[in-house]
N, C-alpha and C. Protein backbone atom coordinates (compact mmCIF):
# COMPACT_ATOMS: atom_id res chain seq x y z
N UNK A 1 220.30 -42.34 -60.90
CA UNK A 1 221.04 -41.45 -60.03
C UNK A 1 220.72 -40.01 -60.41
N UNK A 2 220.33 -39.51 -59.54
CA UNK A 2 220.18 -37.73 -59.39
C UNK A 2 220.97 -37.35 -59.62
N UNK A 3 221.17 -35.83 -60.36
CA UNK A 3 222.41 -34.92 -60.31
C UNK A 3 222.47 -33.92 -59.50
N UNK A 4 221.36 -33.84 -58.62
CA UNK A 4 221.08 -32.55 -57.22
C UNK A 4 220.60 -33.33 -56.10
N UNK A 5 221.45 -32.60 -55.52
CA UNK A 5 221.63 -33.10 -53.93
C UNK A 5 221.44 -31.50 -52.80
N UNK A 6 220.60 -31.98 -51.93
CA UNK A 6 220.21 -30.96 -50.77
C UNK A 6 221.44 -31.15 -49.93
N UNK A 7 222.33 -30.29 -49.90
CA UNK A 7 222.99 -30.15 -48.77
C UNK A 7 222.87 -30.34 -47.46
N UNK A 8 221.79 -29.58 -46.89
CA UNK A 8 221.08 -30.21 -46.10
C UNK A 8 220.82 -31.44 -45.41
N UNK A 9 220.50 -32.14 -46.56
CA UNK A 9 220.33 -33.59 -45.90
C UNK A 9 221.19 -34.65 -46.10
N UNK A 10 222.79 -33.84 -46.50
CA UNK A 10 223.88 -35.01 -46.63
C UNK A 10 224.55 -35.06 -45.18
N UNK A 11 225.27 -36.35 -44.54
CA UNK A 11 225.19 -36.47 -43.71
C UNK A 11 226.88 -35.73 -43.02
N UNK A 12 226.75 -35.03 -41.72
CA UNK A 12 227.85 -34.10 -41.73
C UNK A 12 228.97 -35.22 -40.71
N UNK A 13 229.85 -35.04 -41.19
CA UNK A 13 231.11 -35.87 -40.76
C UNK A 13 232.15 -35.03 -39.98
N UNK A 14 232.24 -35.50 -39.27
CA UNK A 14 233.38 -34.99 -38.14
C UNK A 14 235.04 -35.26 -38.63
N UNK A 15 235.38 -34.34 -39.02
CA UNK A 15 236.75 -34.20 -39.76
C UNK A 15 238.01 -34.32 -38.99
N UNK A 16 237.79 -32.83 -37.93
CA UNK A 16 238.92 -32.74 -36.45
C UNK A 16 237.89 -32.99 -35.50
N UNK A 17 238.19 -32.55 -34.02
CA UNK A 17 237.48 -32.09 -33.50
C UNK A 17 237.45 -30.16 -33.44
N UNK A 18 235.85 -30.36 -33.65
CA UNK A 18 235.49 -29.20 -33.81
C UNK A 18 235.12 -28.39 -35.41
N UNK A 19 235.91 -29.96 -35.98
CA UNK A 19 235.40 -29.05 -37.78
C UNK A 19 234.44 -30.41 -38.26
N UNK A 20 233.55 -29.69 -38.98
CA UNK A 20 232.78 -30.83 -39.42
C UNK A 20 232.25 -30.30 -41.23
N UNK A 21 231.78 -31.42 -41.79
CA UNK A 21 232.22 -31.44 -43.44
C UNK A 21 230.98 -31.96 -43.72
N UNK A 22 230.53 -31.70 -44.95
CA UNK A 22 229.44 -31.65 -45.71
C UNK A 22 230.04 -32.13 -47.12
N UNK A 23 229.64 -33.08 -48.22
CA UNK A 23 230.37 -33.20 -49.37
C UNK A 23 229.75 -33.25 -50.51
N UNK A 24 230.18 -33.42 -51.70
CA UNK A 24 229.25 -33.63 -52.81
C UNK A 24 230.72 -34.07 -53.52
N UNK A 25 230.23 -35.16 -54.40
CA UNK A 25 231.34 -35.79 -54.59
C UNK A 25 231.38 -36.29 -56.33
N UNK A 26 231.82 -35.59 -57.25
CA UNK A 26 232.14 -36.09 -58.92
C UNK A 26 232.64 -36.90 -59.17
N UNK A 27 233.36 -37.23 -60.20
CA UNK A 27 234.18 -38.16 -60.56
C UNK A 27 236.16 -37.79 -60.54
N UNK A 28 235.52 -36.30 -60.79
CA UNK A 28 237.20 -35.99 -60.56
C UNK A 28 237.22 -34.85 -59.57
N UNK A 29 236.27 -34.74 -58.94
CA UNK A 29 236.41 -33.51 -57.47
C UNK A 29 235.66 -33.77 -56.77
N UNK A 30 236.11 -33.24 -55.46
CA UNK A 30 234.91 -33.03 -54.44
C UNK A 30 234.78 -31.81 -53.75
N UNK A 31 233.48 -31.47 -53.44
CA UNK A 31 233.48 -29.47 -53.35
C UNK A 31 232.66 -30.33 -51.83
N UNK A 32 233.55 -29.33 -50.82
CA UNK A 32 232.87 -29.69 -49.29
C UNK A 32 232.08 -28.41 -48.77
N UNK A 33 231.78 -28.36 -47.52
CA UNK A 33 230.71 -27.11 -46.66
C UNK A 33 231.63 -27.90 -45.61
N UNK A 34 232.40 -26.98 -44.80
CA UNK A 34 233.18 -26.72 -43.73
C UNK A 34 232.62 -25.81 -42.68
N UNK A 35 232.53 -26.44 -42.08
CA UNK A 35 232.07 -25.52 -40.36
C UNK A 35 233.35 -26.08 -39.35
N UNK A 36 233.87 -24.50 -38.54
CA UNK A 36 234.41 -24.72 -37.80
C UNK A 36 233.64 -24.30 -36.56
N UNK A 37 234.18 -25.20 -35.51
CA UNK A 37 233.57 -24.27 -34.12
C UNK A 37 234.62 -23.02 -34.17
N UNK A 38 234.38 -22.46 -33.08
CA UNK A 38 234.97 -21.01 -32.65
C UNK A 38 236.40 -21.80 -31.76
N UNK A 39 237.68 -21.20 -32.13
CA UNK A 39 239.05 -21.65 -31.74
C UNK A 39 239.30 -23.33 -32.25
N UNK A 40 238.76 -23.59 -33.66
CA UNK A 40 238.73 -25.12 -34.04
C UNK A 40 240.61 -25.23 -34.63
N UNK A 41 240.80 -26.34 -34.21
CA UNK A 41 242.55 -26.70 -35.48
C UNK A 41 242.51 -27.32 -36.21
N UNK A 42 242.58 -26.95 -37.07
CA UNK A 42 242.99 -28.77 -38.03
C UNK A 42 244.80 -28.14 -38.45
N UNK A 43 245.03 -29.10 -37.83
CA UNK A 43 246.15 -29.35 -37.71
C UNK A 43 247.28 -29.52 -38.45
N UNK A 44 248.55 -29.24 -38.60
CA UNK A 44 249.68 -29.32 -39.95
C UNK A 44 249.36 -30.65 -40.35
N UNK A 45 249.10 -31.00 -41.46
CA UNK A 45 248.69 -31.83 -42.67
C UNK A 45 248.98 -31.84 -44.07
N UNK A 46 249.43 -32.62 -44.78
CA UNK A 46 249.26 -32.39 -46.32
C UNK A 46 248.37 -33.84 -46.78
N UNK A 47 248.60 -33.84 -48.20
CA UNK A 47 247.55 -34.46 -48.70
C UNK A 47 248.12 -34.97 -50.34
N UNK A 48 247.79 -35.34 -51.23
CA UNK A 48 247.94 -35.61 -52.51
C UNK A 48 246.85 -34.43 -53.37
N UNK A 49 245.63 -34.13 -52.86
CA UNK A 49 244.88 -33.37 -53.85
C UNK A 49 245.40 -32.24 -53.23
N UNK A 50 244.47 -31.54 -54.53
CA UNK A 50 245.07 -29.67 -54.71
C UNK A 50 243.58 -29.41 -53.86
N UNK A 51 243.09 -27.96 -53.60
CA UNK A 51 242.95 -27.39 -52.90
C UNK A 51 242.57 -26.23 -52.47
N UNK A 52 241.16 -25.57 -53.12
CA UNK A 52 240.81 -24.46 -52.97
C UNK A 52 239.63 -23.89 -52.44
N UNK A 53 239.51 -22.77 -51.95
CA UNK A 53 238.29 -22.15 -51.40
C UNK A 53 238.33 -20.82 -50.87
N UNK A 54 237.42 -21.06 -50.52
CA UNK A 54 236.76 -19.64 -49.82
C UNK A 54 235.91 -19.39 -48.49
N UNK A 55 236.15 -18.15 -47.65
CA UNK A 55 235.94 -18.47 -46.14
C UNK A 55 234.36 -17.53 -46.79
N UNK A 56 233.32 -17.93 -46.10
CA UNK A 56 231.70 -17.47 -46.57
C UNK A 56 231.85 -16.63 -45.06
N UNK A 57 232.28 -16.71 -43.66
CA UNK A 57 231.61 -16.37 -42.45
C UNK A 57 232.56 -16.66 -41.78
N UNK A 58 232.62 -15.55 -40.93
CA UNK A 58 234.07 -16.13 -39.31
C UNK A 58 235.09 -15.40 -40.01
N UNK A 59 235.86 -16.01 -39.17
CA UNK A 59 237.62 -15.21 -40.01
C UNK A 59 238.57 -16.94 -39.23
N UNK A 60 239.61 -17.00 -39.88
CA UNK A 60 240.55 -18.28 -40.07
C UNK A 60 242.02 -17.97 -40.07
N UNK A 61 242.82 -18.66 -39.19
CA UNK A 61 244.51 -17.85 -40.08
C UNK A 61 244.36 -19.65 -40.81
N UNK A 62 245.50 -19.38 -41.58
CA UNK A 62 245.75 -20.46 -42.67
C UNK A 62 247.24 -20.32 -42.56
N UNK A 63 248.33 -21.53 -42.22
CA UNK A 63 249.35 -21.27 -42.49
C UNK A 63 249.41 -22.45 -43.75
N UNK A 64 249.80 -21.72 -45.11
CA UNK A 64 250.46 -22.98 -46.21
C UNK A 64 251.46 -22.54 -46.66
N UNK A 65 251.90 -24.01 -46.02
CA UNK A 65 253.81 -23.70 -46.65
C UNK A 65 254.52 -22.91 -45.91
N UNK A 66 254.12 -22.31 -45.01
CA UNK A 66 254.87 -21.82 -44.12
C UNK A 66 254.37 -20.19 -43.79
N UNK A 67 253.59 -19.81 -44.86
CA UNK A 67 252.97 -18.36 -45.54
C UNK A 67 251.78 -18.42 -44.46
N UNK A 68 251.26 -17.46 -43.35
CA UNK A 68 250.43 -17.03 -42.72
C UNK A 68 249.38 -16.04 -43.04
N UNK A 69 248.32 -15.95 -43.16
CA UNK A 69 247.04 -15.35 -43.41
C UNK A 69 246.14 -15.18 -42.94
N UNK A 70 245.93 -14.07 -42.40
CA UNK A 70 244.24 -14.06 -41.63
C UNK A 70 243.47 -13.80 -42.58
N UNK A 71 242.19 -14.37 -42.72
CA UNK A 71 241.07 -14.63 -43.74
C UNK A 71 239.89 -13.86 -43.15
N UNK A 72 238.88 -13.62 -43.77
CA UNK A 72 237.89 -12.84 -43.33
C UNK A 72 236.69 -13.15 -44.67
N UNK A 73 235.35 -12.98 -44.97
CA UNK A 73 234.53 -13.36 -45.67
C UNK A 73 235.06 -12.99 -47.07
N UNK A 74 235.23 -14.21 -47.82
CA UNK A 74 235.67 -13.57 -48.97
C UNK A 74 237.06 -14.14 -49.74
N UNK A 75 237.80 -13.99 -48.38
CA UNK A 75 239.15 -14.41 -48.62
C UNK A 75 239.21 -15.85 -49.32
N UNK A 76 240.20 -16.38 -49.82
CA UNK A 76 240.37 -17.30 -50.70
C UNK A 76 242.01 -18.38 -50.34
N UNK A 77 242.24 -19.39 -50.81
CA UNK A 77 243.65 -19.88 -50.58
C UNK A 77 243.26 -21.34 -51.99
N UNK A 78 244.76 -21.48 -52.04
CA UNK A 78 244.99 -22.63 -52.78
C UNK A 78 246.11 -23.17 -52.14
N UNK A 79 245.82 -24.15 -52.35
CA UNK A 79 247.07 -25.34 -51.76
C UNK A 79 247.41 -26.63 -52.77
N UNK A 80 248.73 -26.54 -53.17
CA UNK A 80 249.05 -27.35 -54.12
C UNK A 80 249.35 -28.95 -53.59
N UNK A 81 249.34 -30.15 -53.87
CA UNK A 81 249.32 -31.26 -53.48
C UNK A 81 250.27 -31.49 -52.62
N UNK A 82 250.65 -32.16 -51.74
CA UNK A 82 251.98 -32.36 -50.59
C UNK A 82 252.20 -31.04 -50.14
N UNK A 83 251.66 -29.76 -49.69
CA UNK A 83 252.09 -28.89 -49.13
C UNK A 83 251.36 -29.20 -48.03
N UNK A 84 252.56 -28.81 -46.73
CA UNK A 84 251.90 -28.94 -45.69
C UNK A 84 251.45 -27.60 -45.60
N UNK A 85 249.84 -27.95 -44.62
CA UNK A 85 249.10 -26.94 -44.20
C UNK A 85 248.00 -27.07 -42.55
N UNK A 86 247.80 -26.19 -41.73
CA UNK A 86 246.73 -25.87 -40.82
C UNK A 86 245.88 -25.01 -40.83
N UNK A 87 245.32 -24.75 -40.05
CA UNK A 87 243.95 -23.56 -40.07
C UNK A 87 243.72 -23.66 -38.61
N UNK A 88 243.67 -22.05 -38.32
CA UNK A 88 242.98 -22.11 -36.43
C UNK A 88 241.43 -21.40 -36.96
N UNK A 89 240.90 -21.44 -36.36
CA UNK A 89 239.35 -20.77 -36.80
C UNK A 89 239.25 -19.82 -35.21
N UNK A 90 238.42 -18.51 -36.18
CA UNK A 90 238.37 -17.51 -35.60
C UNK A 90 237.62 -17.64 -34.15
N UNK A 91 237.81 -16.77 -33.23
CA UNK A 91 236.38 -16.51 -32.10
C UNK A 91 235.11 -16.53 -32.30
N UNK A 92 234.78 -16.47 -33.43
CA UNK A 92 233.20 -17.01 -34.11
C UNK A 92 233.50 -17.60 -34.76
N UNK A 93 234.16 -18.64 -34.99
CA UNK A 93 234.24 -19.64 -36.04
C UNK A 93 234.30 -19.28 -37.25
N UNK A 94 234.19 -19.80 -38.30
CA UNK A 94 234.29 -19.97 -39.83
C UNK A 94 233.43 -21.09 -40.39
N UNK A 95 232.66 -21.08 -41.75
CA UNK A 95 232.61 -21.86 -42.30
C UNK A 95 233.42 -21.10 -43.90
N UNK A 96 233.58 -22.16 -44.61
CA UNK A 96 234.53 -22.31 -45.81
C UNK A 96 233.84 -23.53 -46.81
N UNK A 97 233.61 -23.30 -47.79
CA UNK A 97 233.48 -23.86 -49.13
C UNK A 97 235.11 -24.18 -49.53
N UNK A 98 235.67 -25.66 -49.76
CA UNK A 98 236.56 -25.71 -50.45
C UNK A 98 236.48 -26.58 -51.97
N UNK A 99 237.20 -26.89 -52.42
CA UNK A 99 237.31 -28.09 -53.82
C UNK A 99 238.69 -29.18 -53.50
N UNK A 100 238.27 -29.82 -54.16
CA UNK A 100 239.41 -31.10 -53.94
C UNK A 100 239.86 -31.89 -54.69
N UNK A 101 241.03 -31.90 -55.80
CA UNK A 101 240.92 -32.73 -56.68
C UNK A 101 242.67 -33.76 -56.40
N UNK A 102 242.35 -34.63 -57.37
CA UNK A 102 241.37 -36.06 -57.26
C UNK A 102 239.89 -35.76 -55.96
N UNK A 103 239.10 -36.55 -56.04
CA UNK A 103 238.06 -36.36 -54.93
C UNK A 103 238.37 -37.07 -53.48
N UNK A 104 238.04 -36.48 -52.31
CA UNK A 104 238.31 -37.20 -50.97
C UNK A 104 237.72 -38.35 -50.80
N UNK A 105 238.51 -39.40 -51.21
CA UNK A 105 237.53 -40.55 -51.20
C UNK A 105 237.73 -41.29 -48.98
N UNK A 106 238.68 -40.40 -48.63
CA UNK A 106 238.67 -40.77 -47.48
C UNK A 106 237.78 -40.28 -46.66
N UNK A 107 236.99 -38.87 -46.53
CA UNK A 107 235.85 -38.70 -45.76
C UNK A 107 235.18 -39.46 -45.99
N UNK A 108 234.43 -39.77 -46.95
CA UNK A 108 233.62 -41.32 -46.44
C UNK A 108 233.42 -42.16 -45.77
N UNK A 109 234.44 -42.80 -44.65
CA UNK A 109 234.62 -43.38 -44.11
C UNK A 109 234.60 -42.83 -42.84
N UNK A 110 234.22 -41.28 -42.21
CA UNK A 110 234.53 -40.65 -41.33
C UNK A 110 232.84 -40.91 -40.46
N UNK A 111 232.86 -40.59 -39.55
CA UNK A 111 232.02 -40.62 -38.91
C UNK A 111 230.88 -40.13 -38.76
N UNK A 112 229.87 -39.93 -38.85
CA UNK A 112 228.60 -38.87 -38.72
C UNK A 112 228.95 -37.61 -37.40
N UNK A 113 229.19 -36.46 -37.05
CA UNK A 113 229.14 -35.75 -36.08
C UNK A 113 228.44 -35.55 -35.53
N UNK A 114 226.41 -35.80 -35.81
CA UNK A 114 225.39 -35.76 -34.88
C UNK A 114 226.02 -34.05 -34.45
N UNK A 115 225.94 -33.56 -35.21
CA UNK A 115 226.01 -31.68 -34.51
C UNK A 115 225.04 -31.15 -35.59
N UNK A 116 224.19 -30.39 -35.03
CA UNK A 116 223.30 -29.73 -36.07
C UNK A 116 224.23 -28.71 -36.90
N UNK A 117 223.85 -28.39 -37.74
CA UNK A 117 224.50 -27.70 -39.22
C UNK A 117 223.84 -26.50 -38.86
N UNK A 118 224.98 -25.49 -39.37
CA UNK A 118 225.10 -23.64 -39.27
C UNK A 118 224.33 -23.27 -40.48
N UNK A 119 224.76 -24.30 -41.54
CA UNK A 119 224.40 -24.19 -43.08
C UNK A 119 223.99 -25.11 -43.47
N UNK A 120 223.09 -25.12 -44.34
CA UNK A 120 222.80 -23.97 -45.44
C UNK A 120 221.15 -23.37 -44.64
């Protein structure tokens, strides 16, 4: 087993509609590549893992926990386990680098999106 992986050629999974995910996956995290389309939702949700990142492109509001944020390149959020949270993605979309711990062992099971990739 390799320890480098082309982003590129991992296969991109359709998350909502309109957001699609890229992964790389450890033993105790998983760090994703998030593309949103332009006006994408993912929708009020929580989760068991924690929860961090950063918006690379686009701008995003983020409501966690109830706390609202417009994001812009750069910007950052954490989300602690069982907090509910959404994201609307900007008029040019967003992509976002996040982390995930324990690792998402449920994207796996998600679908291929067949949408060509923004990134890398």
């Amino acid at each position: 087993m390799t320890s480098f992986r082309d982003l590129a050629a991992a296969y991109q999974r359709r998350v909502w509609e309109g957001v699609h995910g890229r992964t790389v996956v450890g033993d105790r995290i998983t760090l994703a590549l998030v593309e949103l389309e332009p006006g994408a939702v993912v929708p009020e949700h929580s989760h068991e893992h924690e929860q961090v990142g950063i918006l690379l492109e686009g701008s995003a509001v983020f409501v966690v926990g109830g706390e609202r944020q417009e994001l812009r390149p750069g910007g950052s959020w954490r989300i602690l386990g069982h907090v509910p949270h959404e994201v609307i993605a900007g008029p040019d979309g967003a992509v976002v680098v996040e982390a995930f711990s324990p690792p998402r062992d449920d994207w796996g099971g998600l679908e291929p999106s067949g949408r060509e990739p923004r990134w890398p």
